[in-house]
Protein backbone atom coordinates (compact mmCIF):
# COMPACT_ATOMS: atom_id res chain seq x y z
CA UNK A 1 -59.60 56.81 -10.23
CA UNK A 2 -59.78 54.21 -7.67
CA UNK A 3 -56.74 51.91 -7.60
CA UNK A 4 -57.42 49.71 -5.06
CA UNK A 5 -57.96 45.98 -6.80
CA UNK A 6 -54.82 46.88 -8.29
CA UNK A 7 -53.02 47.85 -4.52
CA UNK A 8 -54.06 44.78 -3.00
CA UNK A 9 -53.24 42.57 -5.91
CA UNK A 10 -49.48 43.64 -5.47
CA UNK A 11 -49.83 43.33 -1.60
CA UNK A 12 -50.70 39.30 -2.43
CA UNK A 13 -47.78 39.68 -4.93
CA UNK A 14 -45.17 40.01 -2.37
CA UNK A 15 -46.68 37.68 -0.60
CA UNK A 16 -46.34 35.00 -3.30
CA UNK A 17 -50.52 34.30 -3.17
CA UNK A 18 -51.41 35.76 -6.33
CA UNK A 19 -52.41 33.16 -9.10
CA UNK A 20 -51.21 33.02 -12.75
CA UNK A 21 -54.39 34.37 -13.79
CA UNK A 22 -53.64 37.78 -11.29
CA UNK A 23 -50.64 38.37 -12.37
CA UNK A 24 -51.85 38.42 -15.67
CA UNK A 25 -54.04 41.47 -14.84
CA UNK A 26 -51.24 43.14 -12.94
CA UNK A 27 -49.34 42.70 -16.58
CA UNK A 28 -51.87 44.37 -18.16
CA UNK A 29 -52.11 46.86 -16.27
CA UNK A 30 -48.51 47.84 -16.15
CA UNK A 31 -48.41 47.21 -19.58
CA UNK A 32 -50.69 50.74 -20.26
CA UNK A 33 -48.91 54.16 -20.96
CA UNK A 34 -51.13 56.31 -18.03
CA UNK A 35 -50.47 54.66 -14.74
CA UNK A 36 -50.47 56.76 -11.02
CA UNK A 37 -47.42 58.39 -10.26
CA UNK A 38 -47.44 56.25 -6.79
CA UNK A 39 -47.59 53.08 -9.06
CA UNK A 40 -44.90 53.74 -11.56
CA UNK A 41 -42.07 52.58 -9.60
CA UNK A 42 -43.90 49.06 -9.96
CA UNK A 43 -44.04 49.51 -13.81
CA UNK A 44 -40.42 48.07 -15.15
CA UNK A 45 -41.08 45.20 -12.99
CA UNK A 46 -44.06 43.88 -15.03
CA UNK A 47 -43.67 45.87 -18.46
CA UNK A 48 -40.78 43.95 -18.82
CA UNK A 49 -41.85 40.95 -21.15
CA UNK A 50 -42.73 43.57 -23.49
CA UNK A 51 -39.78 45.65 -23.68
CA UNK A 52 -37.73 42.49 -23.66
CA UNK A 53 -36.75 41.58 -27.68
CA UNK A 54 -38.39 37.60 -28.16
CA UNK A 55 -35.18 36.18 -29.81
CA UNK A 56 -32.85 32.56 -28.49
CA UNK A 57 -29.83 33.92 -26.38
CA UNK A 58 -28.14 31.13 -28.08
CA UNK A 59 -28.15 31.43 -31.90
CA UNK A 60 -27.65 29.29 -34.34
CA UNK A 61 -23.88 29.84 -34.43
CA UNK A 62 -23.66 28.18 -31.04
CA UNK A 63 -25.73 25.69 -31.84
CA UNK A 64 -22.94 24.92 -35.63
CA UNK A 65 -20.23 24.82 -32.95
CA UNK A 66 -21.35 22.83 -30.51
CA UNK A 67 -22.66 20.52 -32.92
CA UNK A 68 -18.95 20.69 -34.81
CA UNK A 69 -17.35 19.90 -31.32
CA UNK A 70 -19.65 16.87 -30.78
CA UNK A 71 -18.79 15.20 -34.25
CA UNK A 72 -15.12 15.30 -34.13
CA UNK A 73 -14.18 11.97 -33.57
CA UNK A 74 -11.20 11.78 -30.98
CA UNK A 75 -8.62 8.83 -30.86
CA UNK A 76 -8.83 6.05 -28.19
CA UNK A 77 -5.90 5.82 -26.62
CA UNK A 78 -5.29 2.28 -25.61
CA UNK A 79 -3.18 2.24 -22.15
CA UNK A 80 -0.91 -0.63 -21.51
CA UNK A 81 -1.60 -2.58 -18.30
CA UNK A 82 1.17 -4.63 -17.03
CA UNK A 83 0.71 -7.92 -15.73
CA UNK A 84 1.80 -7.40 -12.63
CA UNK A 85 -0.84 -4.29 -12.26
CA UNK A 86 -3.59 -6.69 -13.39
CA UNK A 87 -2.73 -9.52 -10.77
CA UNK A 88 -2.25 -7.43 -7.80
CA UNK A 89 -5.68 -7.87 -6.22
CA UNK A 90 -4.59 -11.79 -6.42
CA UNK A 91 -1.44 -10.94 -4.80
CA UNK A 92 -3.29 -9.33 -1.82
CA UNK A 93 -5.97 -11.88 -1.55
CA UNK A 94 -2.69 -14.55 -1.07
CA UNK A 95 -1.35 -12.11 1.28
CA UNK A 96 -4.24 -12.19 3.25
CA UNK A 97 -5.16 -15.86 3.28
CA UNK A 98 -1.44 -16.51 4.02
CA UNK A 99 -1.69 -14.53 7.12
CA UNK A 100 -4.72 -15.97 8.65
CA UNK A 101 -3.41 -19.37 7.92
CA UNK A 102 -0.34 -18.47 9.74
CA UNK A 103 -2.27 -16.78 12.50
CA UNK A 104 -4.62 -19.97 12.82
CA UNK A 105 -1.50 -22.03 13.21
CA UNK A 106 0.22 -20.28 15.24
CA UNK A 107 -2.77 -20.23 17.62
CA UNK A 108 -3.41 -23.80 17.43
CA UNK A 109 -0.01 -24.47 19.30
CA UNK A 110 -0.01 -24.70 22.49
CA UNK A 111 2.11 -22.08 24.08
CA UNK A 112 3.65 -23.55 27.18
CA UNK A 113 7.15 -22.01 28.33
CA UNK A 114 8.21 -25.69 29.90
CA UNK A 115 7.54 -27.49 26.58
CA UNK A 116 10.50 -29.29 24.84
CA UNK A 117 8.78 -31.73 22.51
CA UNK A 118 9.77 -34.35 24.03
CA UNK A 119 7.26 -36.72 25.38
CA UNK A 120 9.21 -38.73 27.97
CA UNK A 121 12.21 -37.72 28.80
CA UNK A 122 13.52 -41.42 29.69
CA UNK A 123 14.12 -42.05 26.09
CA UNK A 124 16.96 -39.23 25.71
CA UNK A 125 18.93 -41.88 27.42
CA UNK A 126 18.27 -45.00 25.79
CA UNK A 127 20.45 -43.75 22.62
CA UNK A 128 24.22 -44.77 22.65
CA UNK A 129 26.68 -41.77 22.60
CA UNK A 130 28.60 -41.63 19.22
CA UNK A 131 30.71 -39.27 20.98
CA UNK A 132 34.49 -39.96 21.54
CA UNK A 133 35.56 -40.78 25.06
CA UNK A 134 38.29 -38.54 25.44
CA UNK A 135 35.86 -35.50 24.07
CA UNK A 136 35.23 -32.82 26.97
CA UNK A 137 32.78 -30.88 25.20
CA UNK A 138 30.84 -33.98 24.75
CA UNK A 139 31.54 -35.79 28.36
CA UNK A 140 30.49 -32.16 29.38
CA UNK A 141 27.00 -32.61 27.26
CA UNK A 142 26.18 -35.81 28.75
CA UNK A 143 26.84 -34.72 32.39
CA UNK A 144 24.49 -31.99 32.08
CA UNK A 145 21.61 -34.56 30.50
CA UNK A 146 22.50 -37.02 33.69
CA UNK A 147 21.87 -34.28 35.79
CA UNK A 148 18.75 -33.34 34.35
CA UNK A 149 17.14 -36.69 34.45
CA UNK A 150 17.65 -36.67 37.59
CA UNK A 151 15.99 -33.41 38.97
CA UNK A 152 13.29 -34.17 37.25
């Protein structure tokens, strides 16, 4: 007998060409008792729908105990947030609009190494002294001021 359809079929087998309809024949042939000896190695491969026992490989027990899992109701449990948990994202949105406020402030001033706040120094010496007369620490004070109006 001349097997040679049935050679080239399983040569476009391997090579995943074969269409549903093909490997239906190659079934059906395997499927037979008398098949050549070169061939038989090929049988379990496509025999095996029939030798394979039709039945669920999940029975209905499975199916009663998942179903049993899925109705048992469990208990919410209810966690307790504290307050200070649920206003922490407002804490760190003041945090961070407190710091760029303080960062546009701080940039806003001008940053001079010379500045005293002061915006003429002539009027440092208009004020009368409440000081004592016969206080050095204070006579000392007011020599140093005289001697900076005057350097500058």
């Amino acid at each position: 007998m001349d097997y040679k359809y049935i050679m080239q079929l399983l040569e476009r087998y391997w090579q995943c060409e074969t269409s549903l309809e093909e490997e239906k024949i190659l079934r059906a042939f395997f499927s037979q008792t008398d098949i050549p000896a070169e061939l038989k190695q090929y049988q379990p491969l496509f025999a095996y729908e029939q030798t394979e026992e039709q039945s669920n490989a999940l029975g209905e027990e499975f199916d009663n105990r998942v179903m049993s899992i899925i109705d048992q109701a469990e208990p919410v449990k209810a966690r307790v947030v504290p307050l200070t948990q649920r206003l922490m994202p407002l804490f760190k949105a003041a945090a961070v609009v407190a710091i760029i406020l303080t960062l546009g402030n701080a940039m806003q001033v001008p940053f001079d190494r010379g500045y005293t706040g002061l915006e003429n120094s002539d009027q440092t010496q208009q004020g009368v002294s409440v000081a004592l007369k016969g206080d050095s620490a204070v006579i000392d004070s007011l020599r140093q001021s005289n001697l900076q109006t005057i350097k500058r």
